[in-house]
N, C-alpha and C. Protein backbone atom coordinates (compact mmCIF):
# COMPACT_ATOMS: atom_id res chain seq x y z
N UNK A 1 0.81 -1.19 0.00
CA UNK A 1 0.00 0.00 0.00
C UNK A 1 0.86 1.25 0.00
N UNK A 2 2.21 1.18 1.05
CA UNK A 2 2.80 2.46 0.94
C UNK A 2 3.22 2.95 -0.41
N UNK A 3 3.67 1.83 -1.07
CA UNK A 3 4.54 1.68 -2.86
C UNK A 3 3.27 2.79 -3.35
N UNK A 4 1.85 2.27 -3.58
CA UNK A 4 0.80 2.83 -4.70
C UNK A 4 0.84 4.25 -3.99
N UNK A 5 1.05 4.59 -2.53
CA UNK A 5 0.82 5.97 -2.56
C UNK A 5 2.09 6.17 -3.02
N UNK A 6 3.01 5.82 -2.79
CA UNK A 6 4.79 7.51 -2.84
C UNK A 6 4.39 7.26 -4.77
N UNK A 7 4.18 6.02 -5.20
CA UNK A 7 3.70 6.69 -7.03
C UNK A 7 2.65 7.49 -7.26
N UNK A 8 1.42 7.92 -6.90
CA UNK A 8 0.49 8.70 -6.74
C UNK A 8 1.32 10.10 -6.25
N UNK A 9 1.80 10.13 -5.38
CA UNK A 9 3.03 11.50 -5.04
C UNK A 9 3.56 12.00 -5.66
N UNK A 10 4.28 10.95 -6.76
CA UNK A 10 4.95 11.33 -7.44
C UNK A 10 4.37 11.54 -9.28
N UNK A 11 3.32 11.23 -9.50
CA UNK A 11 2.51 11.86 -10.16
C UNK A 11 2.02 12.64 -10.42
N UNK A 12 1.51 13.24 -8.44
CA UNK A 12 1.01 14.55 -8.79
C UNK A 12 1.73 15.68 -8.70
N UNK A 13 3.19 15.33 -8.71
CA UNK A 13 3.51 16.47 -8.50
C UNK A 13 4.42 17.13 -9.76
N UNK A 14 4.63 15.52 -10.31
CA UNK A 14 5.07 16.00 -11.34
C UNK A 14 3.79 16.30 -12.62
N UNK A 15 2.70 16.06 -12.05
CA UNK A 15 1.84 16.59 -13.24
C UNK A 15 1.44 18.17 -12.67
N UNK A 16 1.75 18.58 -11.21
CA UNK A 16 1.63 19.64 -10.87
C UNK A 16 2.73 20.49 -11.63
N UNK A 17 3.84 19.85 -11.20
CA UNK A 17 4.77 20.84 -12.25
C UNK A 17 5.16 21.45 -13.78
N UNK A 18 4.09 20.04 -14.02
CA UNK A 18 3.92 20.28 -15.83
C UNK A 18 3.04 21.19 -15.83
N UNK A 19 1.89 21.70 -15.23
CA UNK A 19 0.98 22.43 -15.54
C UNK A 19 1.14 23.96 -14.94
N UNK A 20 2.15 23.73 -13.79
CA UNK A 20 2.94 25.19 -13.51
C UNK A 20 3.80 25.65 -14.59
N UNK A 21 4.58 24.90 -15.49
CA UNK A 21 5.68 25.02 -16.33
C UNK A 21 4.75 25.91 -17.36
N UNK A 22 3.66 24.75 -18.23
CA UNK A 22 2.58 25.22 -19.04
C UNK A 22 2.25 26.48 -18.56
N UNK A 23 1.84 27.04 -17.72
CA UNK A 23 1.02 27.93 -17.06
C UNK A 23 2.08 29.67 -17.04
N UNK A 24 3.29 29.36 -16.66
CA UNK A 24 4.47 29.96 -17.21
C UNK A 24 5.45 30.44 -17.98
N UNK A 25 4.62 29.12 -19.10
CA UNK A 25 5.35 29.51 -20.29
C UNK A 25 4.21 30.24 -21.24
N UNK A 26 2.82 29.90 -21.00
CA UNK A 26 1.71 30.78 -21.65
C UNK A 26 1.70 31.92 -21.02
N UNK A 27 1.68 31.97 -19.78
CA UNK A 27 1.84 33.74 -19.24
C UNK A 27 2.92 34.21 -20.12
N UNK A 28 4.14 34.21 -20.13
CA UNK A 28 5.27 35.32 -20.46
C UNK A 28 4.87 35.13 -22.13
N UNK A 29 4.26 34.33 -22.70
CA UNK A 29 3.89 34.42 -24.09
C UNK A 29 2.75 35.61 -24.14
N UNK A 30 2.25 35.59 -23.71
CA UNK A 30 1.19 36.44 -23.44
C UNK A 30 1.57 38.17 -22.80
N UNK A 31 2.54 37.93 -22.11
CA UNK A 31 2.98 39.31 -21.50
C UNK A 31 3.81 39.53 -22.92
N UNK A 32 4.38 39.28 -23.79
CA UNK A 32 5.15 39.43 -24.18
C UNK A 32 4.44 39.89 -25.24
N UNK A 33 3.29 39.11 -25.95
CA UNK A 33 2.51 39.77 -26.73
C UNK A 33 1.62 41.28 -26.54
N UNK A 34 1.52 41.48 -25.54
CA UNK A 34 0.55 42.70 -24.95
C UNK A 34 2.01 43.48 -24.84
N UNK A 35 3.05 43.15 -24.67
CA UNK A 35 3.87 44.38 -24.66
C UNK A 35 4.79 44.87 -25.41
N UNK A 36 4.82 44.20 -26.74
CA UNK A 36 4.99 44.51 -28.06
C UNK A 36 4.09 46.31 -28.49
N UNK A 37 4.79 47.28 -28.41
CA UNK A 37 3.71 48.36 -29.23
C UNK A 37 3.93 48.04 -30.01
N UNK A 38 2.57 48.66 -31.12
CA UNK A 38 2.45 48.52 -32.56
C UNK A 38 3.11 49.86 -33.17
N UNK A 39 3.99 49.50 -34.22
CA UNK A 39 4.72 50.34 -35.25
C UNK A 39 3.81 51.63 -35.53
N UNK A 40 4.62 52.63 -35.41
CA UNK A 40 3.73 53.96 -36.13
C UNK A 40 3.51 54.26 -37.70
N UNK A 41 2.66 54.74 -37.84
CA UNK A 41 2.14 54.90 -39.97
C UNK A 41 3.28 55.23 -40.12
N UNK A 42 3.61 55.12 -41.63
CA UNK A 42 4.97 55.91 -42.82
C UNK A 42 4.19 57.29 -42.41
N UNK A 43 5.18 58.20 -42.19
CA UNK A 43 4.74 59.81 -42.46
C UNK A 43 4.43 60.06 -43.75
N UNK A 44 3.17 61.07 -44.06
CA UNK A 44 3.04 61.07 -45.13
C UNK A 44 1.55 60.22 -45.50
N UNK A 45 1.07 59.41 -44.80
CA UNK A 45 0.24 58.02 -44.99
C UNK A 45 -0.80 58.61 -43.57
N UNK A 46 -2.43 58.10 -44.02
CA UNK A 46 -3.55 57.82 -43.14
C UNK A 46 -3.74 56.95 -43.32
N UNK A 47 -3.76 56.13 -42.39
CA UNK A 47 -4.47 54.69 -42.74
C UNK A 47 -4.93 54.45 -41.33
N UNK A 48 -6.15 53.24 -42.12
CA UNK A 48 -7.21 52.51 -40.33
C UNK A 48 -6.72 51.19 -40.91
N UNK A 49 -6.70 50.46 -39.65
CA UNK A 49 -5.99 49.10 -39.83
C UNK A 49 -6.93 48.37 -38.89
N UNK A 50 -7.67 47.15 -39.49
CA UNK A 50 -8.54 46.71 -38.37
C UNK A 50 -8.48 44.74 -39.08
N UNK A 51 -9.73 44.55 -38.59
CA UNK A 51 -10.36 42.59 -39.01
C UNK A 51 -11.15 42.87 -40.14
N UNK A 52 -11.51 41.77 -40.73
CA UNK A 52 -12.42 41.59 -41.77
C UNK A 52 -13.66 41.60 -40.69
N UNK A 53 -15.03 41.86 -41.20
CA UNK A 53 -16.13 41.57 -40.32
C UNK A 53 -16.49 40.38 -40.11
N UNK A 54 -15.76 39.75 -41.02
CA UNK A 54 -16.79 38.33 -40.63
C UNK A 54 -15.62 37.46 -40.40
N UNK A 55 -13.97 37.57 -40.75
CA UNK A 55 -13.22 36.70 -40.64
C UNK A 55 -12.16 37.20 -40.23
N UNK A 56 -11.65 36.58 -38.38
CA UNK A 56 -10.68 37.17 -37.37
C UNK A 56 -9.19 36.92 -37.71
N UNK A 57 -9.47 36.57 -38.92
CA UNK A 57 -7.85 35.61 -39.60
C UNK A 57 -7.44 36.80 -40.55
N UNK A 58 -8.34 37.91 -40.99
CA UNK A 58 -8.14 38.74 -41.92
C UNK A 58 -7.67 39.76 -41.56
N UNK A 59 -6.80 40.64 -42.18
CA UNK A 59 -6.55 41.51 -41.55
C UNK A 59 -6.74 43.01 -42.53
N UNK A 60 -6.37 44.07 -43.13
CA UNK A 60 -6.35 45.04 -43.64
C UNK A 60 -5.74 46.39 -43.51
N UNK A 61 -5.20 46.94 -44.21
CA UNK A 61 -4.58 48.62 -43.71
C UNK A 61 -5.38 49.08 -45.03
N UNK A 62 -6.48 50.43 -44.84
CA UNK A 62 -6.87 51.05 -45.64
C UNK A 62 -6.17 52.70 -45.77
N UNK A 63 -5.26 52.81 -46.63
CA UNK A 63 -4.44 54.16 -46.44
C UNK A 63 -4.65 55.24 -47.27
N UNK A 64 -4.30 56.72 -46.98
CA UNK A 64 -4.30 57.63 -48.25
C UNK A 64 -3.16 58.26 -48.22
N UNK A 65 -2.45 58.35 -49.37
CA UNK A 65 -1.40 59.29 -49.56
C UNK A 65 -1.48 60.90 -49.53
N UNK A 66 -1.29 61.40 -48.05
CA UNK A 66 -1.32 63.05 -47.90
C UNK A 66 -0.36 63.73 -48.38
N UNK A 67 1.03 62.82 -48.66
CA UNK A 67 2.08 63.31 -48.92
C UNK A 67 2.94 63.81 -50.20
N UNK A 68 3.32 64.63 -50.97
CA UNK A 68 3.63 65.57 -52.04
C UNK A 68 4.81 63.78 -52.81
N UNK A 69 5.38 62.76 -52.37
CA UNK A 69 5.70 61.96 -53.08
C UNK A 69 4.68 60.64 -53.13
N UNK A 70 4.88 59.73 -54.34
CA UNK A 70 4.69 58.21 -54.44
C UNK A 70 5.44 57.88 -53.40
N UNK A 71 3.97 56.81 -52.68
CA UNK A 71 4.82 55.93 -51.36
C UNK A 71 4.17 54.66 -51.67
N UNK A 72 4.57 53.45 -50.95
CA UNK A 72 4.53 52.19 -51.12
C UNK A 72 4.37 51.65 -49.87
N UNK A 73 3.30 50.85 -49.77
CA UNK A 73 3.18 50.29 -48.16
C UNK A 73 2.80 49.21 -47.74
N UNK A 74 2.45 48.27 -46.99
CA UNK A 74 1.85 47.04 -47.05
C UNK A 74 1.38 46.78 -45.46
N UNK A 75 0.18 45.95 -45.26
CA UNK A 75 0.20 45.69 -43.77
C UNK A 75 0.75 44.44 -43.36
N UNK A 76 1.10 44.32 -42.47
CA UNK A 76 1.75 43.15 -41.46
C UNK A 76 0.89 42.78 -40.45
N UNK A 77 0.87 41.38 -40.48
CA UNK A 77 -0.29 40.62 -39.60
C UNK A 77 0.90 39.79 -38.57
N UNK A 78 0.70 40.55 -37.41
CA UNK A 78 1.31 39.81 -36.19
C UNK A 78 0.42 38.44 -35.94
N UNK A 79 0.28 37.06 -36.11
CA UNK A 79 -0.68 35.73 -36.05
C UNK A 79 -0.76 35.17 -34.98
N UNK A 80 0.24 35.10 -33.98
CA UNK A 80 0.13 34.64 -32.94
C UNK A 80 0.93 33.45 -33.13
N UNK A 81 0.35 32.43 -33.00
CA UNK A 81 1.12 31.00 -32.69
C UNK A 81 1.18 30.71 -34.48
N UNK A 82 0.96 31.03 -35.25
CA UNK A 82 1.61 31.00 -36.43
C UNK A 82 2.25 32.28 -37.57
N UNK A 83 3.32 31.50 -38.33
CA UNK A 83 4.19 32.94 -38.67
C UNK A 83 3.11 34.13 -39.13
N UNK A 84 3.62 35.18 -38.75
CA UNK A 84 3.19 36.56 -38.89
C UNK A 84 3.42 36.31 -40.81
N UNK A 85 2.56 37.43 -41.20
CA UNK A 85 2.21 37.56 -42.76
C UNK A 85 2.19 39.05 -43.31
N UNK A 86 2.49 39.12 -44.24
CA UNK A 86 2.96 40.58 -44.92
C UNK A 86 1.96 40.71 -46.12
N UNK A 87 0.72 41.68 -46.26
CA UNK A 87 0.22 41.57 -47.88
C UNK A 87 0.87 42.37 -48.56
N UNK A 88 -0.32 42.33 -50.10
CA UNK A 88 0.22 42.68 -51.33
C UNK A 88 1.06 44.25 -50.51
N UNK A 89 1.75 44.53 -51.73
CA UNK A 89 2.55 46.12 -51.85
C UNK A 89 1.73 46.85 -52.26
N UNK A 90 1.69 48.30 -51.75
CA UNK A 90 0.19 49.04 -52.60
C UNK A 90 1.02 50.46 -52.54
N UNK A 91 1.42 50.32 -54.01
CA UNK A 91 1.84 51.61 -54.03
C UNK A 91 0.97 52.64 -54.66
N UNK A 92 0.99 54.23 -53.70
CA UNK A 92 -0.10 55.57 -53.90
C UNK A 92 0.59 56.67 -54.59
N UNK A 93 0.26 57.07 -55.44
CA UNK A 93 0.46 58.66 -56.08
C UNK A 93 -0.03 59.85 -54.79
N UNK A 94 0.13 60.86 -54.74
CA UNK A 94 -0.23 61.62 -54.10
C UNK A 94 -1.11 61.87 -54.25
N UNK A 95 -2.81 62.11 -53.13
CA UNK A 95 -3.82 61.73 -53.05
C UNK A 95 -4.31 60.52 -53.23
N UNK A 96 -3.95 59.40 -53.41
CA UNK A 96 -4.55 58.55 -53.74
C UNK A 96 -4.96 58.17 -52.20
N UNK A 97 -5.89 56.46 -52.32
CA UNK A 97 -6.19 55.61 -51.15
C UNK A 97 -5.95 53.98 -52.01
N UNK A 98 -5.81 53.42 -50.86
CA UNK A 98 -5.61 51.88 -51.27
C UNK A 98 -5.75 51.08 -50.45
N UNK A 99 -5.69 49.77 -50.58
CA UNK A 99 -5.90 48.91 -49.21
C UNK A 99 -4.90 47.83 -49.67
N UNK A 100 -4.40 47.18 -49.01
CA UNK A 100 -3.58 45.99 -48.55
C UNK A 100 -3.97 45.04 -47.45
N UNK A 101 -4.45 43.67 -48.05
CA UNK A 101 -4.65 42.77 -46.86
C UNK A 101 -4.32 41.70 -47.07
N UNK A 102 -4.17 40.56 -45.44
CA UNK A 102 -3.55 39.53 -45.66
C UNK A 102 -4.31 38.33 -44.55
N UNK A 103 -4.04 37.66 -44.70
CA UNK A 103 -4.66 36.33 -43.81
C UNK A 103 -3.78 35.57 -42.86
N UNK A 104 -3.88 35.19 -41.40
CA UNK A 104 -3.25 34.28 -41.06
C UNK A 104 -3.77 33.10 -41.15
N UNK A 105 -2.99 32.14 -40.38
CA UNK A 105 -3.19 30.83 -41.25
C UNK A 105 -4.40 30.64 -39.70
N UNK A 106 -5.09 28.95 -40.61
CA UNK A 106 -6.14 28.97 -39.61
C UNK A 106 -5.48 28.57 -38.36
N UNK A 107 -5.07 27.78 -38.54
CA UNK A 107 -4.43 26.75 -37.38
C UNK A 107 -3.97 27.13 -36.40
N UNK A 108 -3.45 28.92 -36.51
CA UNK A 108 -2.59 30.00 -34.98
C UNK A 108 -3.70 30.58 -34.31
N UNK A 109 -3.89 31.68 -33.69
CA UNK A 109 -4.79 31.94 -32.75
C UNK A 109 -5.27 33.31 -33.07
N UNK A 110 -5.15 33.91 -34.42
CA UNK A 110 -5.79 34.46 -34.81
C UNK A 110 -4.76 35.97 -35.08
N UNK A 111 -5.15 37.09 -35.45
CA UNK A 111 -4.56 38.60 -35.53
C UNK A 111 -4.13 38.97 -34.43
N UNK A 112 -2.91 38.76 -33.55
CA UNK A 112 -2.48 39.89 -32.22
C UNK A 112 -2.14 41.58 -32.55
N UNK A 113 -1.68 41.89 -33.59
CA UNK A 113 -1.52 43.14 -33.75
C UNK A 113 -1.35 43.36 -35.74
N UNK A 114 -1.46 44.42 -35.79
CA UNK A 114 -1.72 44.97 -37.13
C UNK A 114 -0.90 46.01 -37.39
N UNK A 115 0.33 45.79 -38.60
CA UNK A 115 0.97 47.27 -38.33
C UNK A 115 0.98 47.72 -39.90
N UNK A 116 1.12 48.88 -40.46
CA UNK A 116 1.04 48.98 -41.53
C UNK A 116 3.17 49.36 -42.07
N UNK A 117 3.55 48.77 -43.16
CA UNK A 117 4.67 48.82 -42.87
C UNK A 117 5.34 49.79 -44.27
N UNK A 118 6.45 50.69 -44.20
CA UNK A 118 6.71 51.62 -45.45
C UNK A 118 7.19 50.36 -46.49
């Protein structure tokens, strides 16, 4: 009887420690994501950067060129647990607007941040 408990002991503590480890290694993933700031616009550039409405995998930068040259820009999709993604290039004449968007993959945990990049 003593044998089945010290293995029960030693089960739970090592399944305690797996789930402290887990629990430790998703926190600082998580702090680490929330404390990432997001990149500031190209000067020169307005843009809103948000989700698709119906799909959290999508992402978008809708921009306008305020600025007296041709600029070129694209958004960047921070994904989370899968690689981050860059869309098309959208290059603007002065005045123009354009959009650039991109998708993460399904399988990561969705859009953590959105930056629009020169």
């Amino acid at each position: 009887m003593k044998k089945l408990f010290q293995g029960t002991t030693v089960r739970t503590a090592a399944r305690g420690a797996a789930v402290a480890g887990l629990t430790l290694a998703l926190g600082a993933t998580a702090t680490a994501a929330v404390a990432a700031a997001p990149a500031a616009v190209p000067p020169g550039l307005s843009c809103h950067t948000g989700k698709h409405a119906i799909d959290d995998y999508t992402g978008y930068a809708l921009c306008k060129n305020n600025g007296s040259a041709t600029q070129t820009f694209w958004v960047h999709l921070v994904c989370g647990w899968s690689p981050d993604v860059d869309g098309e290039h959208v290059t603007l004449s002065p005045g123009q607007s354009g959009q650039s968007t991109a998708h993460c993959a399904g399988l990561g945990s969705g859009i953590g941040e959105i930056h629009v990049r020169p």
